[in-house]
N, C-alpha and C. Protein backbone atom coordinates (compact mmCIF):
# COMPACT_ATOMS: atom_id res chain seq x y z
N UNK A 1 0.85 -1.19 0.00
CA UNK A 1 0.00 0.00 0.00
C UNK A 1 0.89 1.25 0.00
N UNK A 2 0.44 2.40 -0.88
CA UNK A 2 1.28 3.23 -0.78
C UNK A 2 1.03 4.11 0.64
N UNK A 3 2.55 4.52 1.16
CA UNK A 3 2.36 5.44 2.26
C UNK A 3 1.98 6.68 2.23
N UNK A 4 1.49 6.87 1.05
CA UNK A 4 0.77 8.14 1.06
C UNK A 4 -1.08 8.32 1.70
N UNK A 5 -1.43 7.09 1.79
CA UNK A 5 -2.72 6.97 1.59
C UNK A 5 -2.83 6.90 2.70
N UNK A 6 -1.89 6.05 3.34
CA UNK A 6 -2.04 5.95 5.40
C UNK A 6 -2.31 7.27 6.19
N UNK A 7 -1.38 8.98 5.60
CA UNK A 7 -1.46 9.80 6.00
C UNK A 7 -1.88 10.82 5.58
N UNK A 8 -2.99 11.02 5.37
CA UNK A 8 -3.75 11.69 4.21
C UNK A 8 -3.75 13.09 5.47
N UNK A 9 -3.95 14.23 4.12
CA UNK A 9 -3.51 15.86 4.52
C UNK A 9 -4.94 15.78 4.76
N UNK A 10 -6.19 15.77 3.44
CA UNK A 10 -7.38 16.33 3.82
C UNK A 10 -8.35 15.36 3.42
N UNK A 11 -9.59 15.05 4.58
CA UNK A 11 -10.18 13.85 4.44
C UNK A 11 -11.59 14.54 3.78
N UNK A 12 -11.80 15.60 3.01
CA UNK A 12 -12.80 16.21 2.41
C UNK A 12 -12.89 15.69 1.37
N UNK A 13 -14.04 15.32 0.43
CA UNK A 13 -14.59 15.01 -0.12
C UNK A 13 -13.96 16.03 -1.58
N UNK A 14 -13.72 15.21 -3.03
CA UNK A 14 -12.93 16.27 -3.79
C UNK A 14 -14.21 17.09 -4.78
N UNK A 15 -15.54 16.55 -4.70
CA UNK A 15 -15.98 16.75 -5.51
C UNK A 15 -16.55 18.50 -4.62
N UNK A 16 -16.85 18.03 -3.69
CA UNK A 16 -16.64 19.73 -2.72
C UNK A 16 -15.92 20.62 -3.47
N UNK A 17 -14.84 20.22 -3.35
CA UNK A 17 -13.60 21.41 -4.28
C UNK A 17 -13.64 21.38 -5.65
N UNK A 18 -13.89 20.36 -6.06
CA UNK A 18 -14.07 20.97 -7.49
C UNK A 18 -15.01 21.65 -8.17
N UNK A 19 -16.17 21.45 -7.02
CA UNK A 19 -17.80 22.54 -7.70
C UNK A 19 -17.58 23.76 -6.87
N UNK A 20 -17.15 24.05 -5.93
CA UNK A 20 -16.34 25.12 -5.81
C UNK A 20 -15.44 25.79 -6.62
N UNK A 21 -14.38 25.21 -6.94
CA UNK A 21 -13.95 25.93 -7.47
C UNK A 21 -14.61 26.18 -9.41
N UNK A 22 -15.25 25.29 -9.73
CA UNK A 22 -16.21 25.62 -11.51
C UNK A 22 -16.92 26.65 -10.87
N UNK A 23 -17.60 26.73 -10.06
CA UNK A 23 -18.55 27.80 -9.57
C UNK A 23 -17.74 29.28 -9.41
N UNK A 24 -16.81 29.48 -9.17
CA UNK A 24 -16.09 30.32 -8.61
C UNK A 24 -15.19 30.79 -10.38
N UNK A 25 -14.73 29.83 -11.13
CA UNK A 25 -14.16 29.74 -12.04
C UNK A 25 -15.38 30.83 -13.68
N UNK A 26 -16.62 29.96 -12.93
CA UNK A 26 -17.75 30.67 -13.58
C UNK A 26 -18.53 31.69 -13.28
N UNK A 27 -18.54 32.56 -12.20
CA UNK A 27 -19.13 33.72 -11.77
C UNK A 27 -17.68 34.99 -11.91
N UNK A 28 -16.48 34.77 -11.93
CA UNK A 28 -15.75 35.43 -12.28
C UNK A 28 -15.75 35.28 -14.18
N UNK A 29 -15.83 34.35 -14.59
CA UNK A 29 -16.00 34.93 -16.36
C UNK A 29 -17.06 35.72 -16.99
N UNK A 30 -18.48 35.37 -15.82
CA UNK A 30 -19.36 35.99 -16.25
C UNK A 30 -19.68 37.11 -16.05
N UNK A 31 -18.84 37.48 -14.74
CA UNK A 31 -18.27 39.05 -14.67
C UNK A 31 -17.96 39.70 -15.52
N UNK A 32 -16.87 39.56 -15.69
CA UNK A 32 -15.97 39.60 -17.05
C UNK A 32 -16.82 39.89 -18.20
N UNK A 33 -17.72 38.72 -18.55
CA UNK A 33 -18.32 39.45 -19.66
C UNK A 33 -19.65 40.31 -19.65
N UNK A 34 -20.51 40.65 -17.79
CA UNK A 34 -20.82 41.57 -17.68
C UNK A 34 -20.43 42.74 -17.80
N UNK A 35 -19.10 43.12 -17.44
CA UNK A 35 -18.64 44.10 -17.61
C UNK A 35 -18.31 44.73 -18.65
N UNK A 36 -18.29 43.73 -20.21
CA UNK A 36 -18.03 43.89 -21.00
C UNK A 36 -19.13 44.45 -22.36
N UNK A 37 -20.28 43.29 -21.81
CA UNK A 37 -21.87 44.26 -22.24
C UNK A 37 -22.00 45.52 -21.67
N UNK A 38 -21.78 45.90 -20.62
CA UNK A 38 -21.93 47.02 -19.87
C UNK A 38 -21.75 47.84 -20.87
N UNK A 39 -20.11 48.13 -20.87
CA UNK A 39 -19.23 48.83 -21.38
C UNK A 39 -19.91 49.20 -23.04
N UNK A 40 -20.29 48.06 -23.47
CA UNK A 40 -20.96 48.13 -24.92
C UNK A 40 -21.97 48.77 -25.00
N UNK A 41 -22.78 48.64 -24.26
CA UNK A 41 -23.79 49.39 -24.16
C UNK A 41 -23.74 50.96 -24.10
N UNK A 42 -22.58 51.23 -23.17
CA UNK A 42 -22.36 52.35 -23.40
C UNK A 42 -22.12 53.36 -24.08
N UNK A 43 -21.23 52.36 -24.59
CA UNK A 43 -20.46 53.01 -25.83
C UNK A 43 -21.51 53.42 -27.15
């Protein structure tokens, strides 16, 4: 068995972190391209 698995850093669940972080990954692009209609609009 590898000895990595005996001493595990974090016993959290990965799918936690990974819809965290798509979620997080996706409200910052859609920023981004709010800000970017914005701007168009303005213009």
């Amino acid at each position: 068995m590898n000895h990595f698995e005996k001493d595990v850093q974090s016993k959290r669940n990965d799918l936690i972190d990974s819809g965290i972080g798509f979620v997080v990954s996706f409200v910052f692009f859609t920023v981004i391209f709010a800000i970017g209609v914005i701007l168009k609009a303005i213009a």
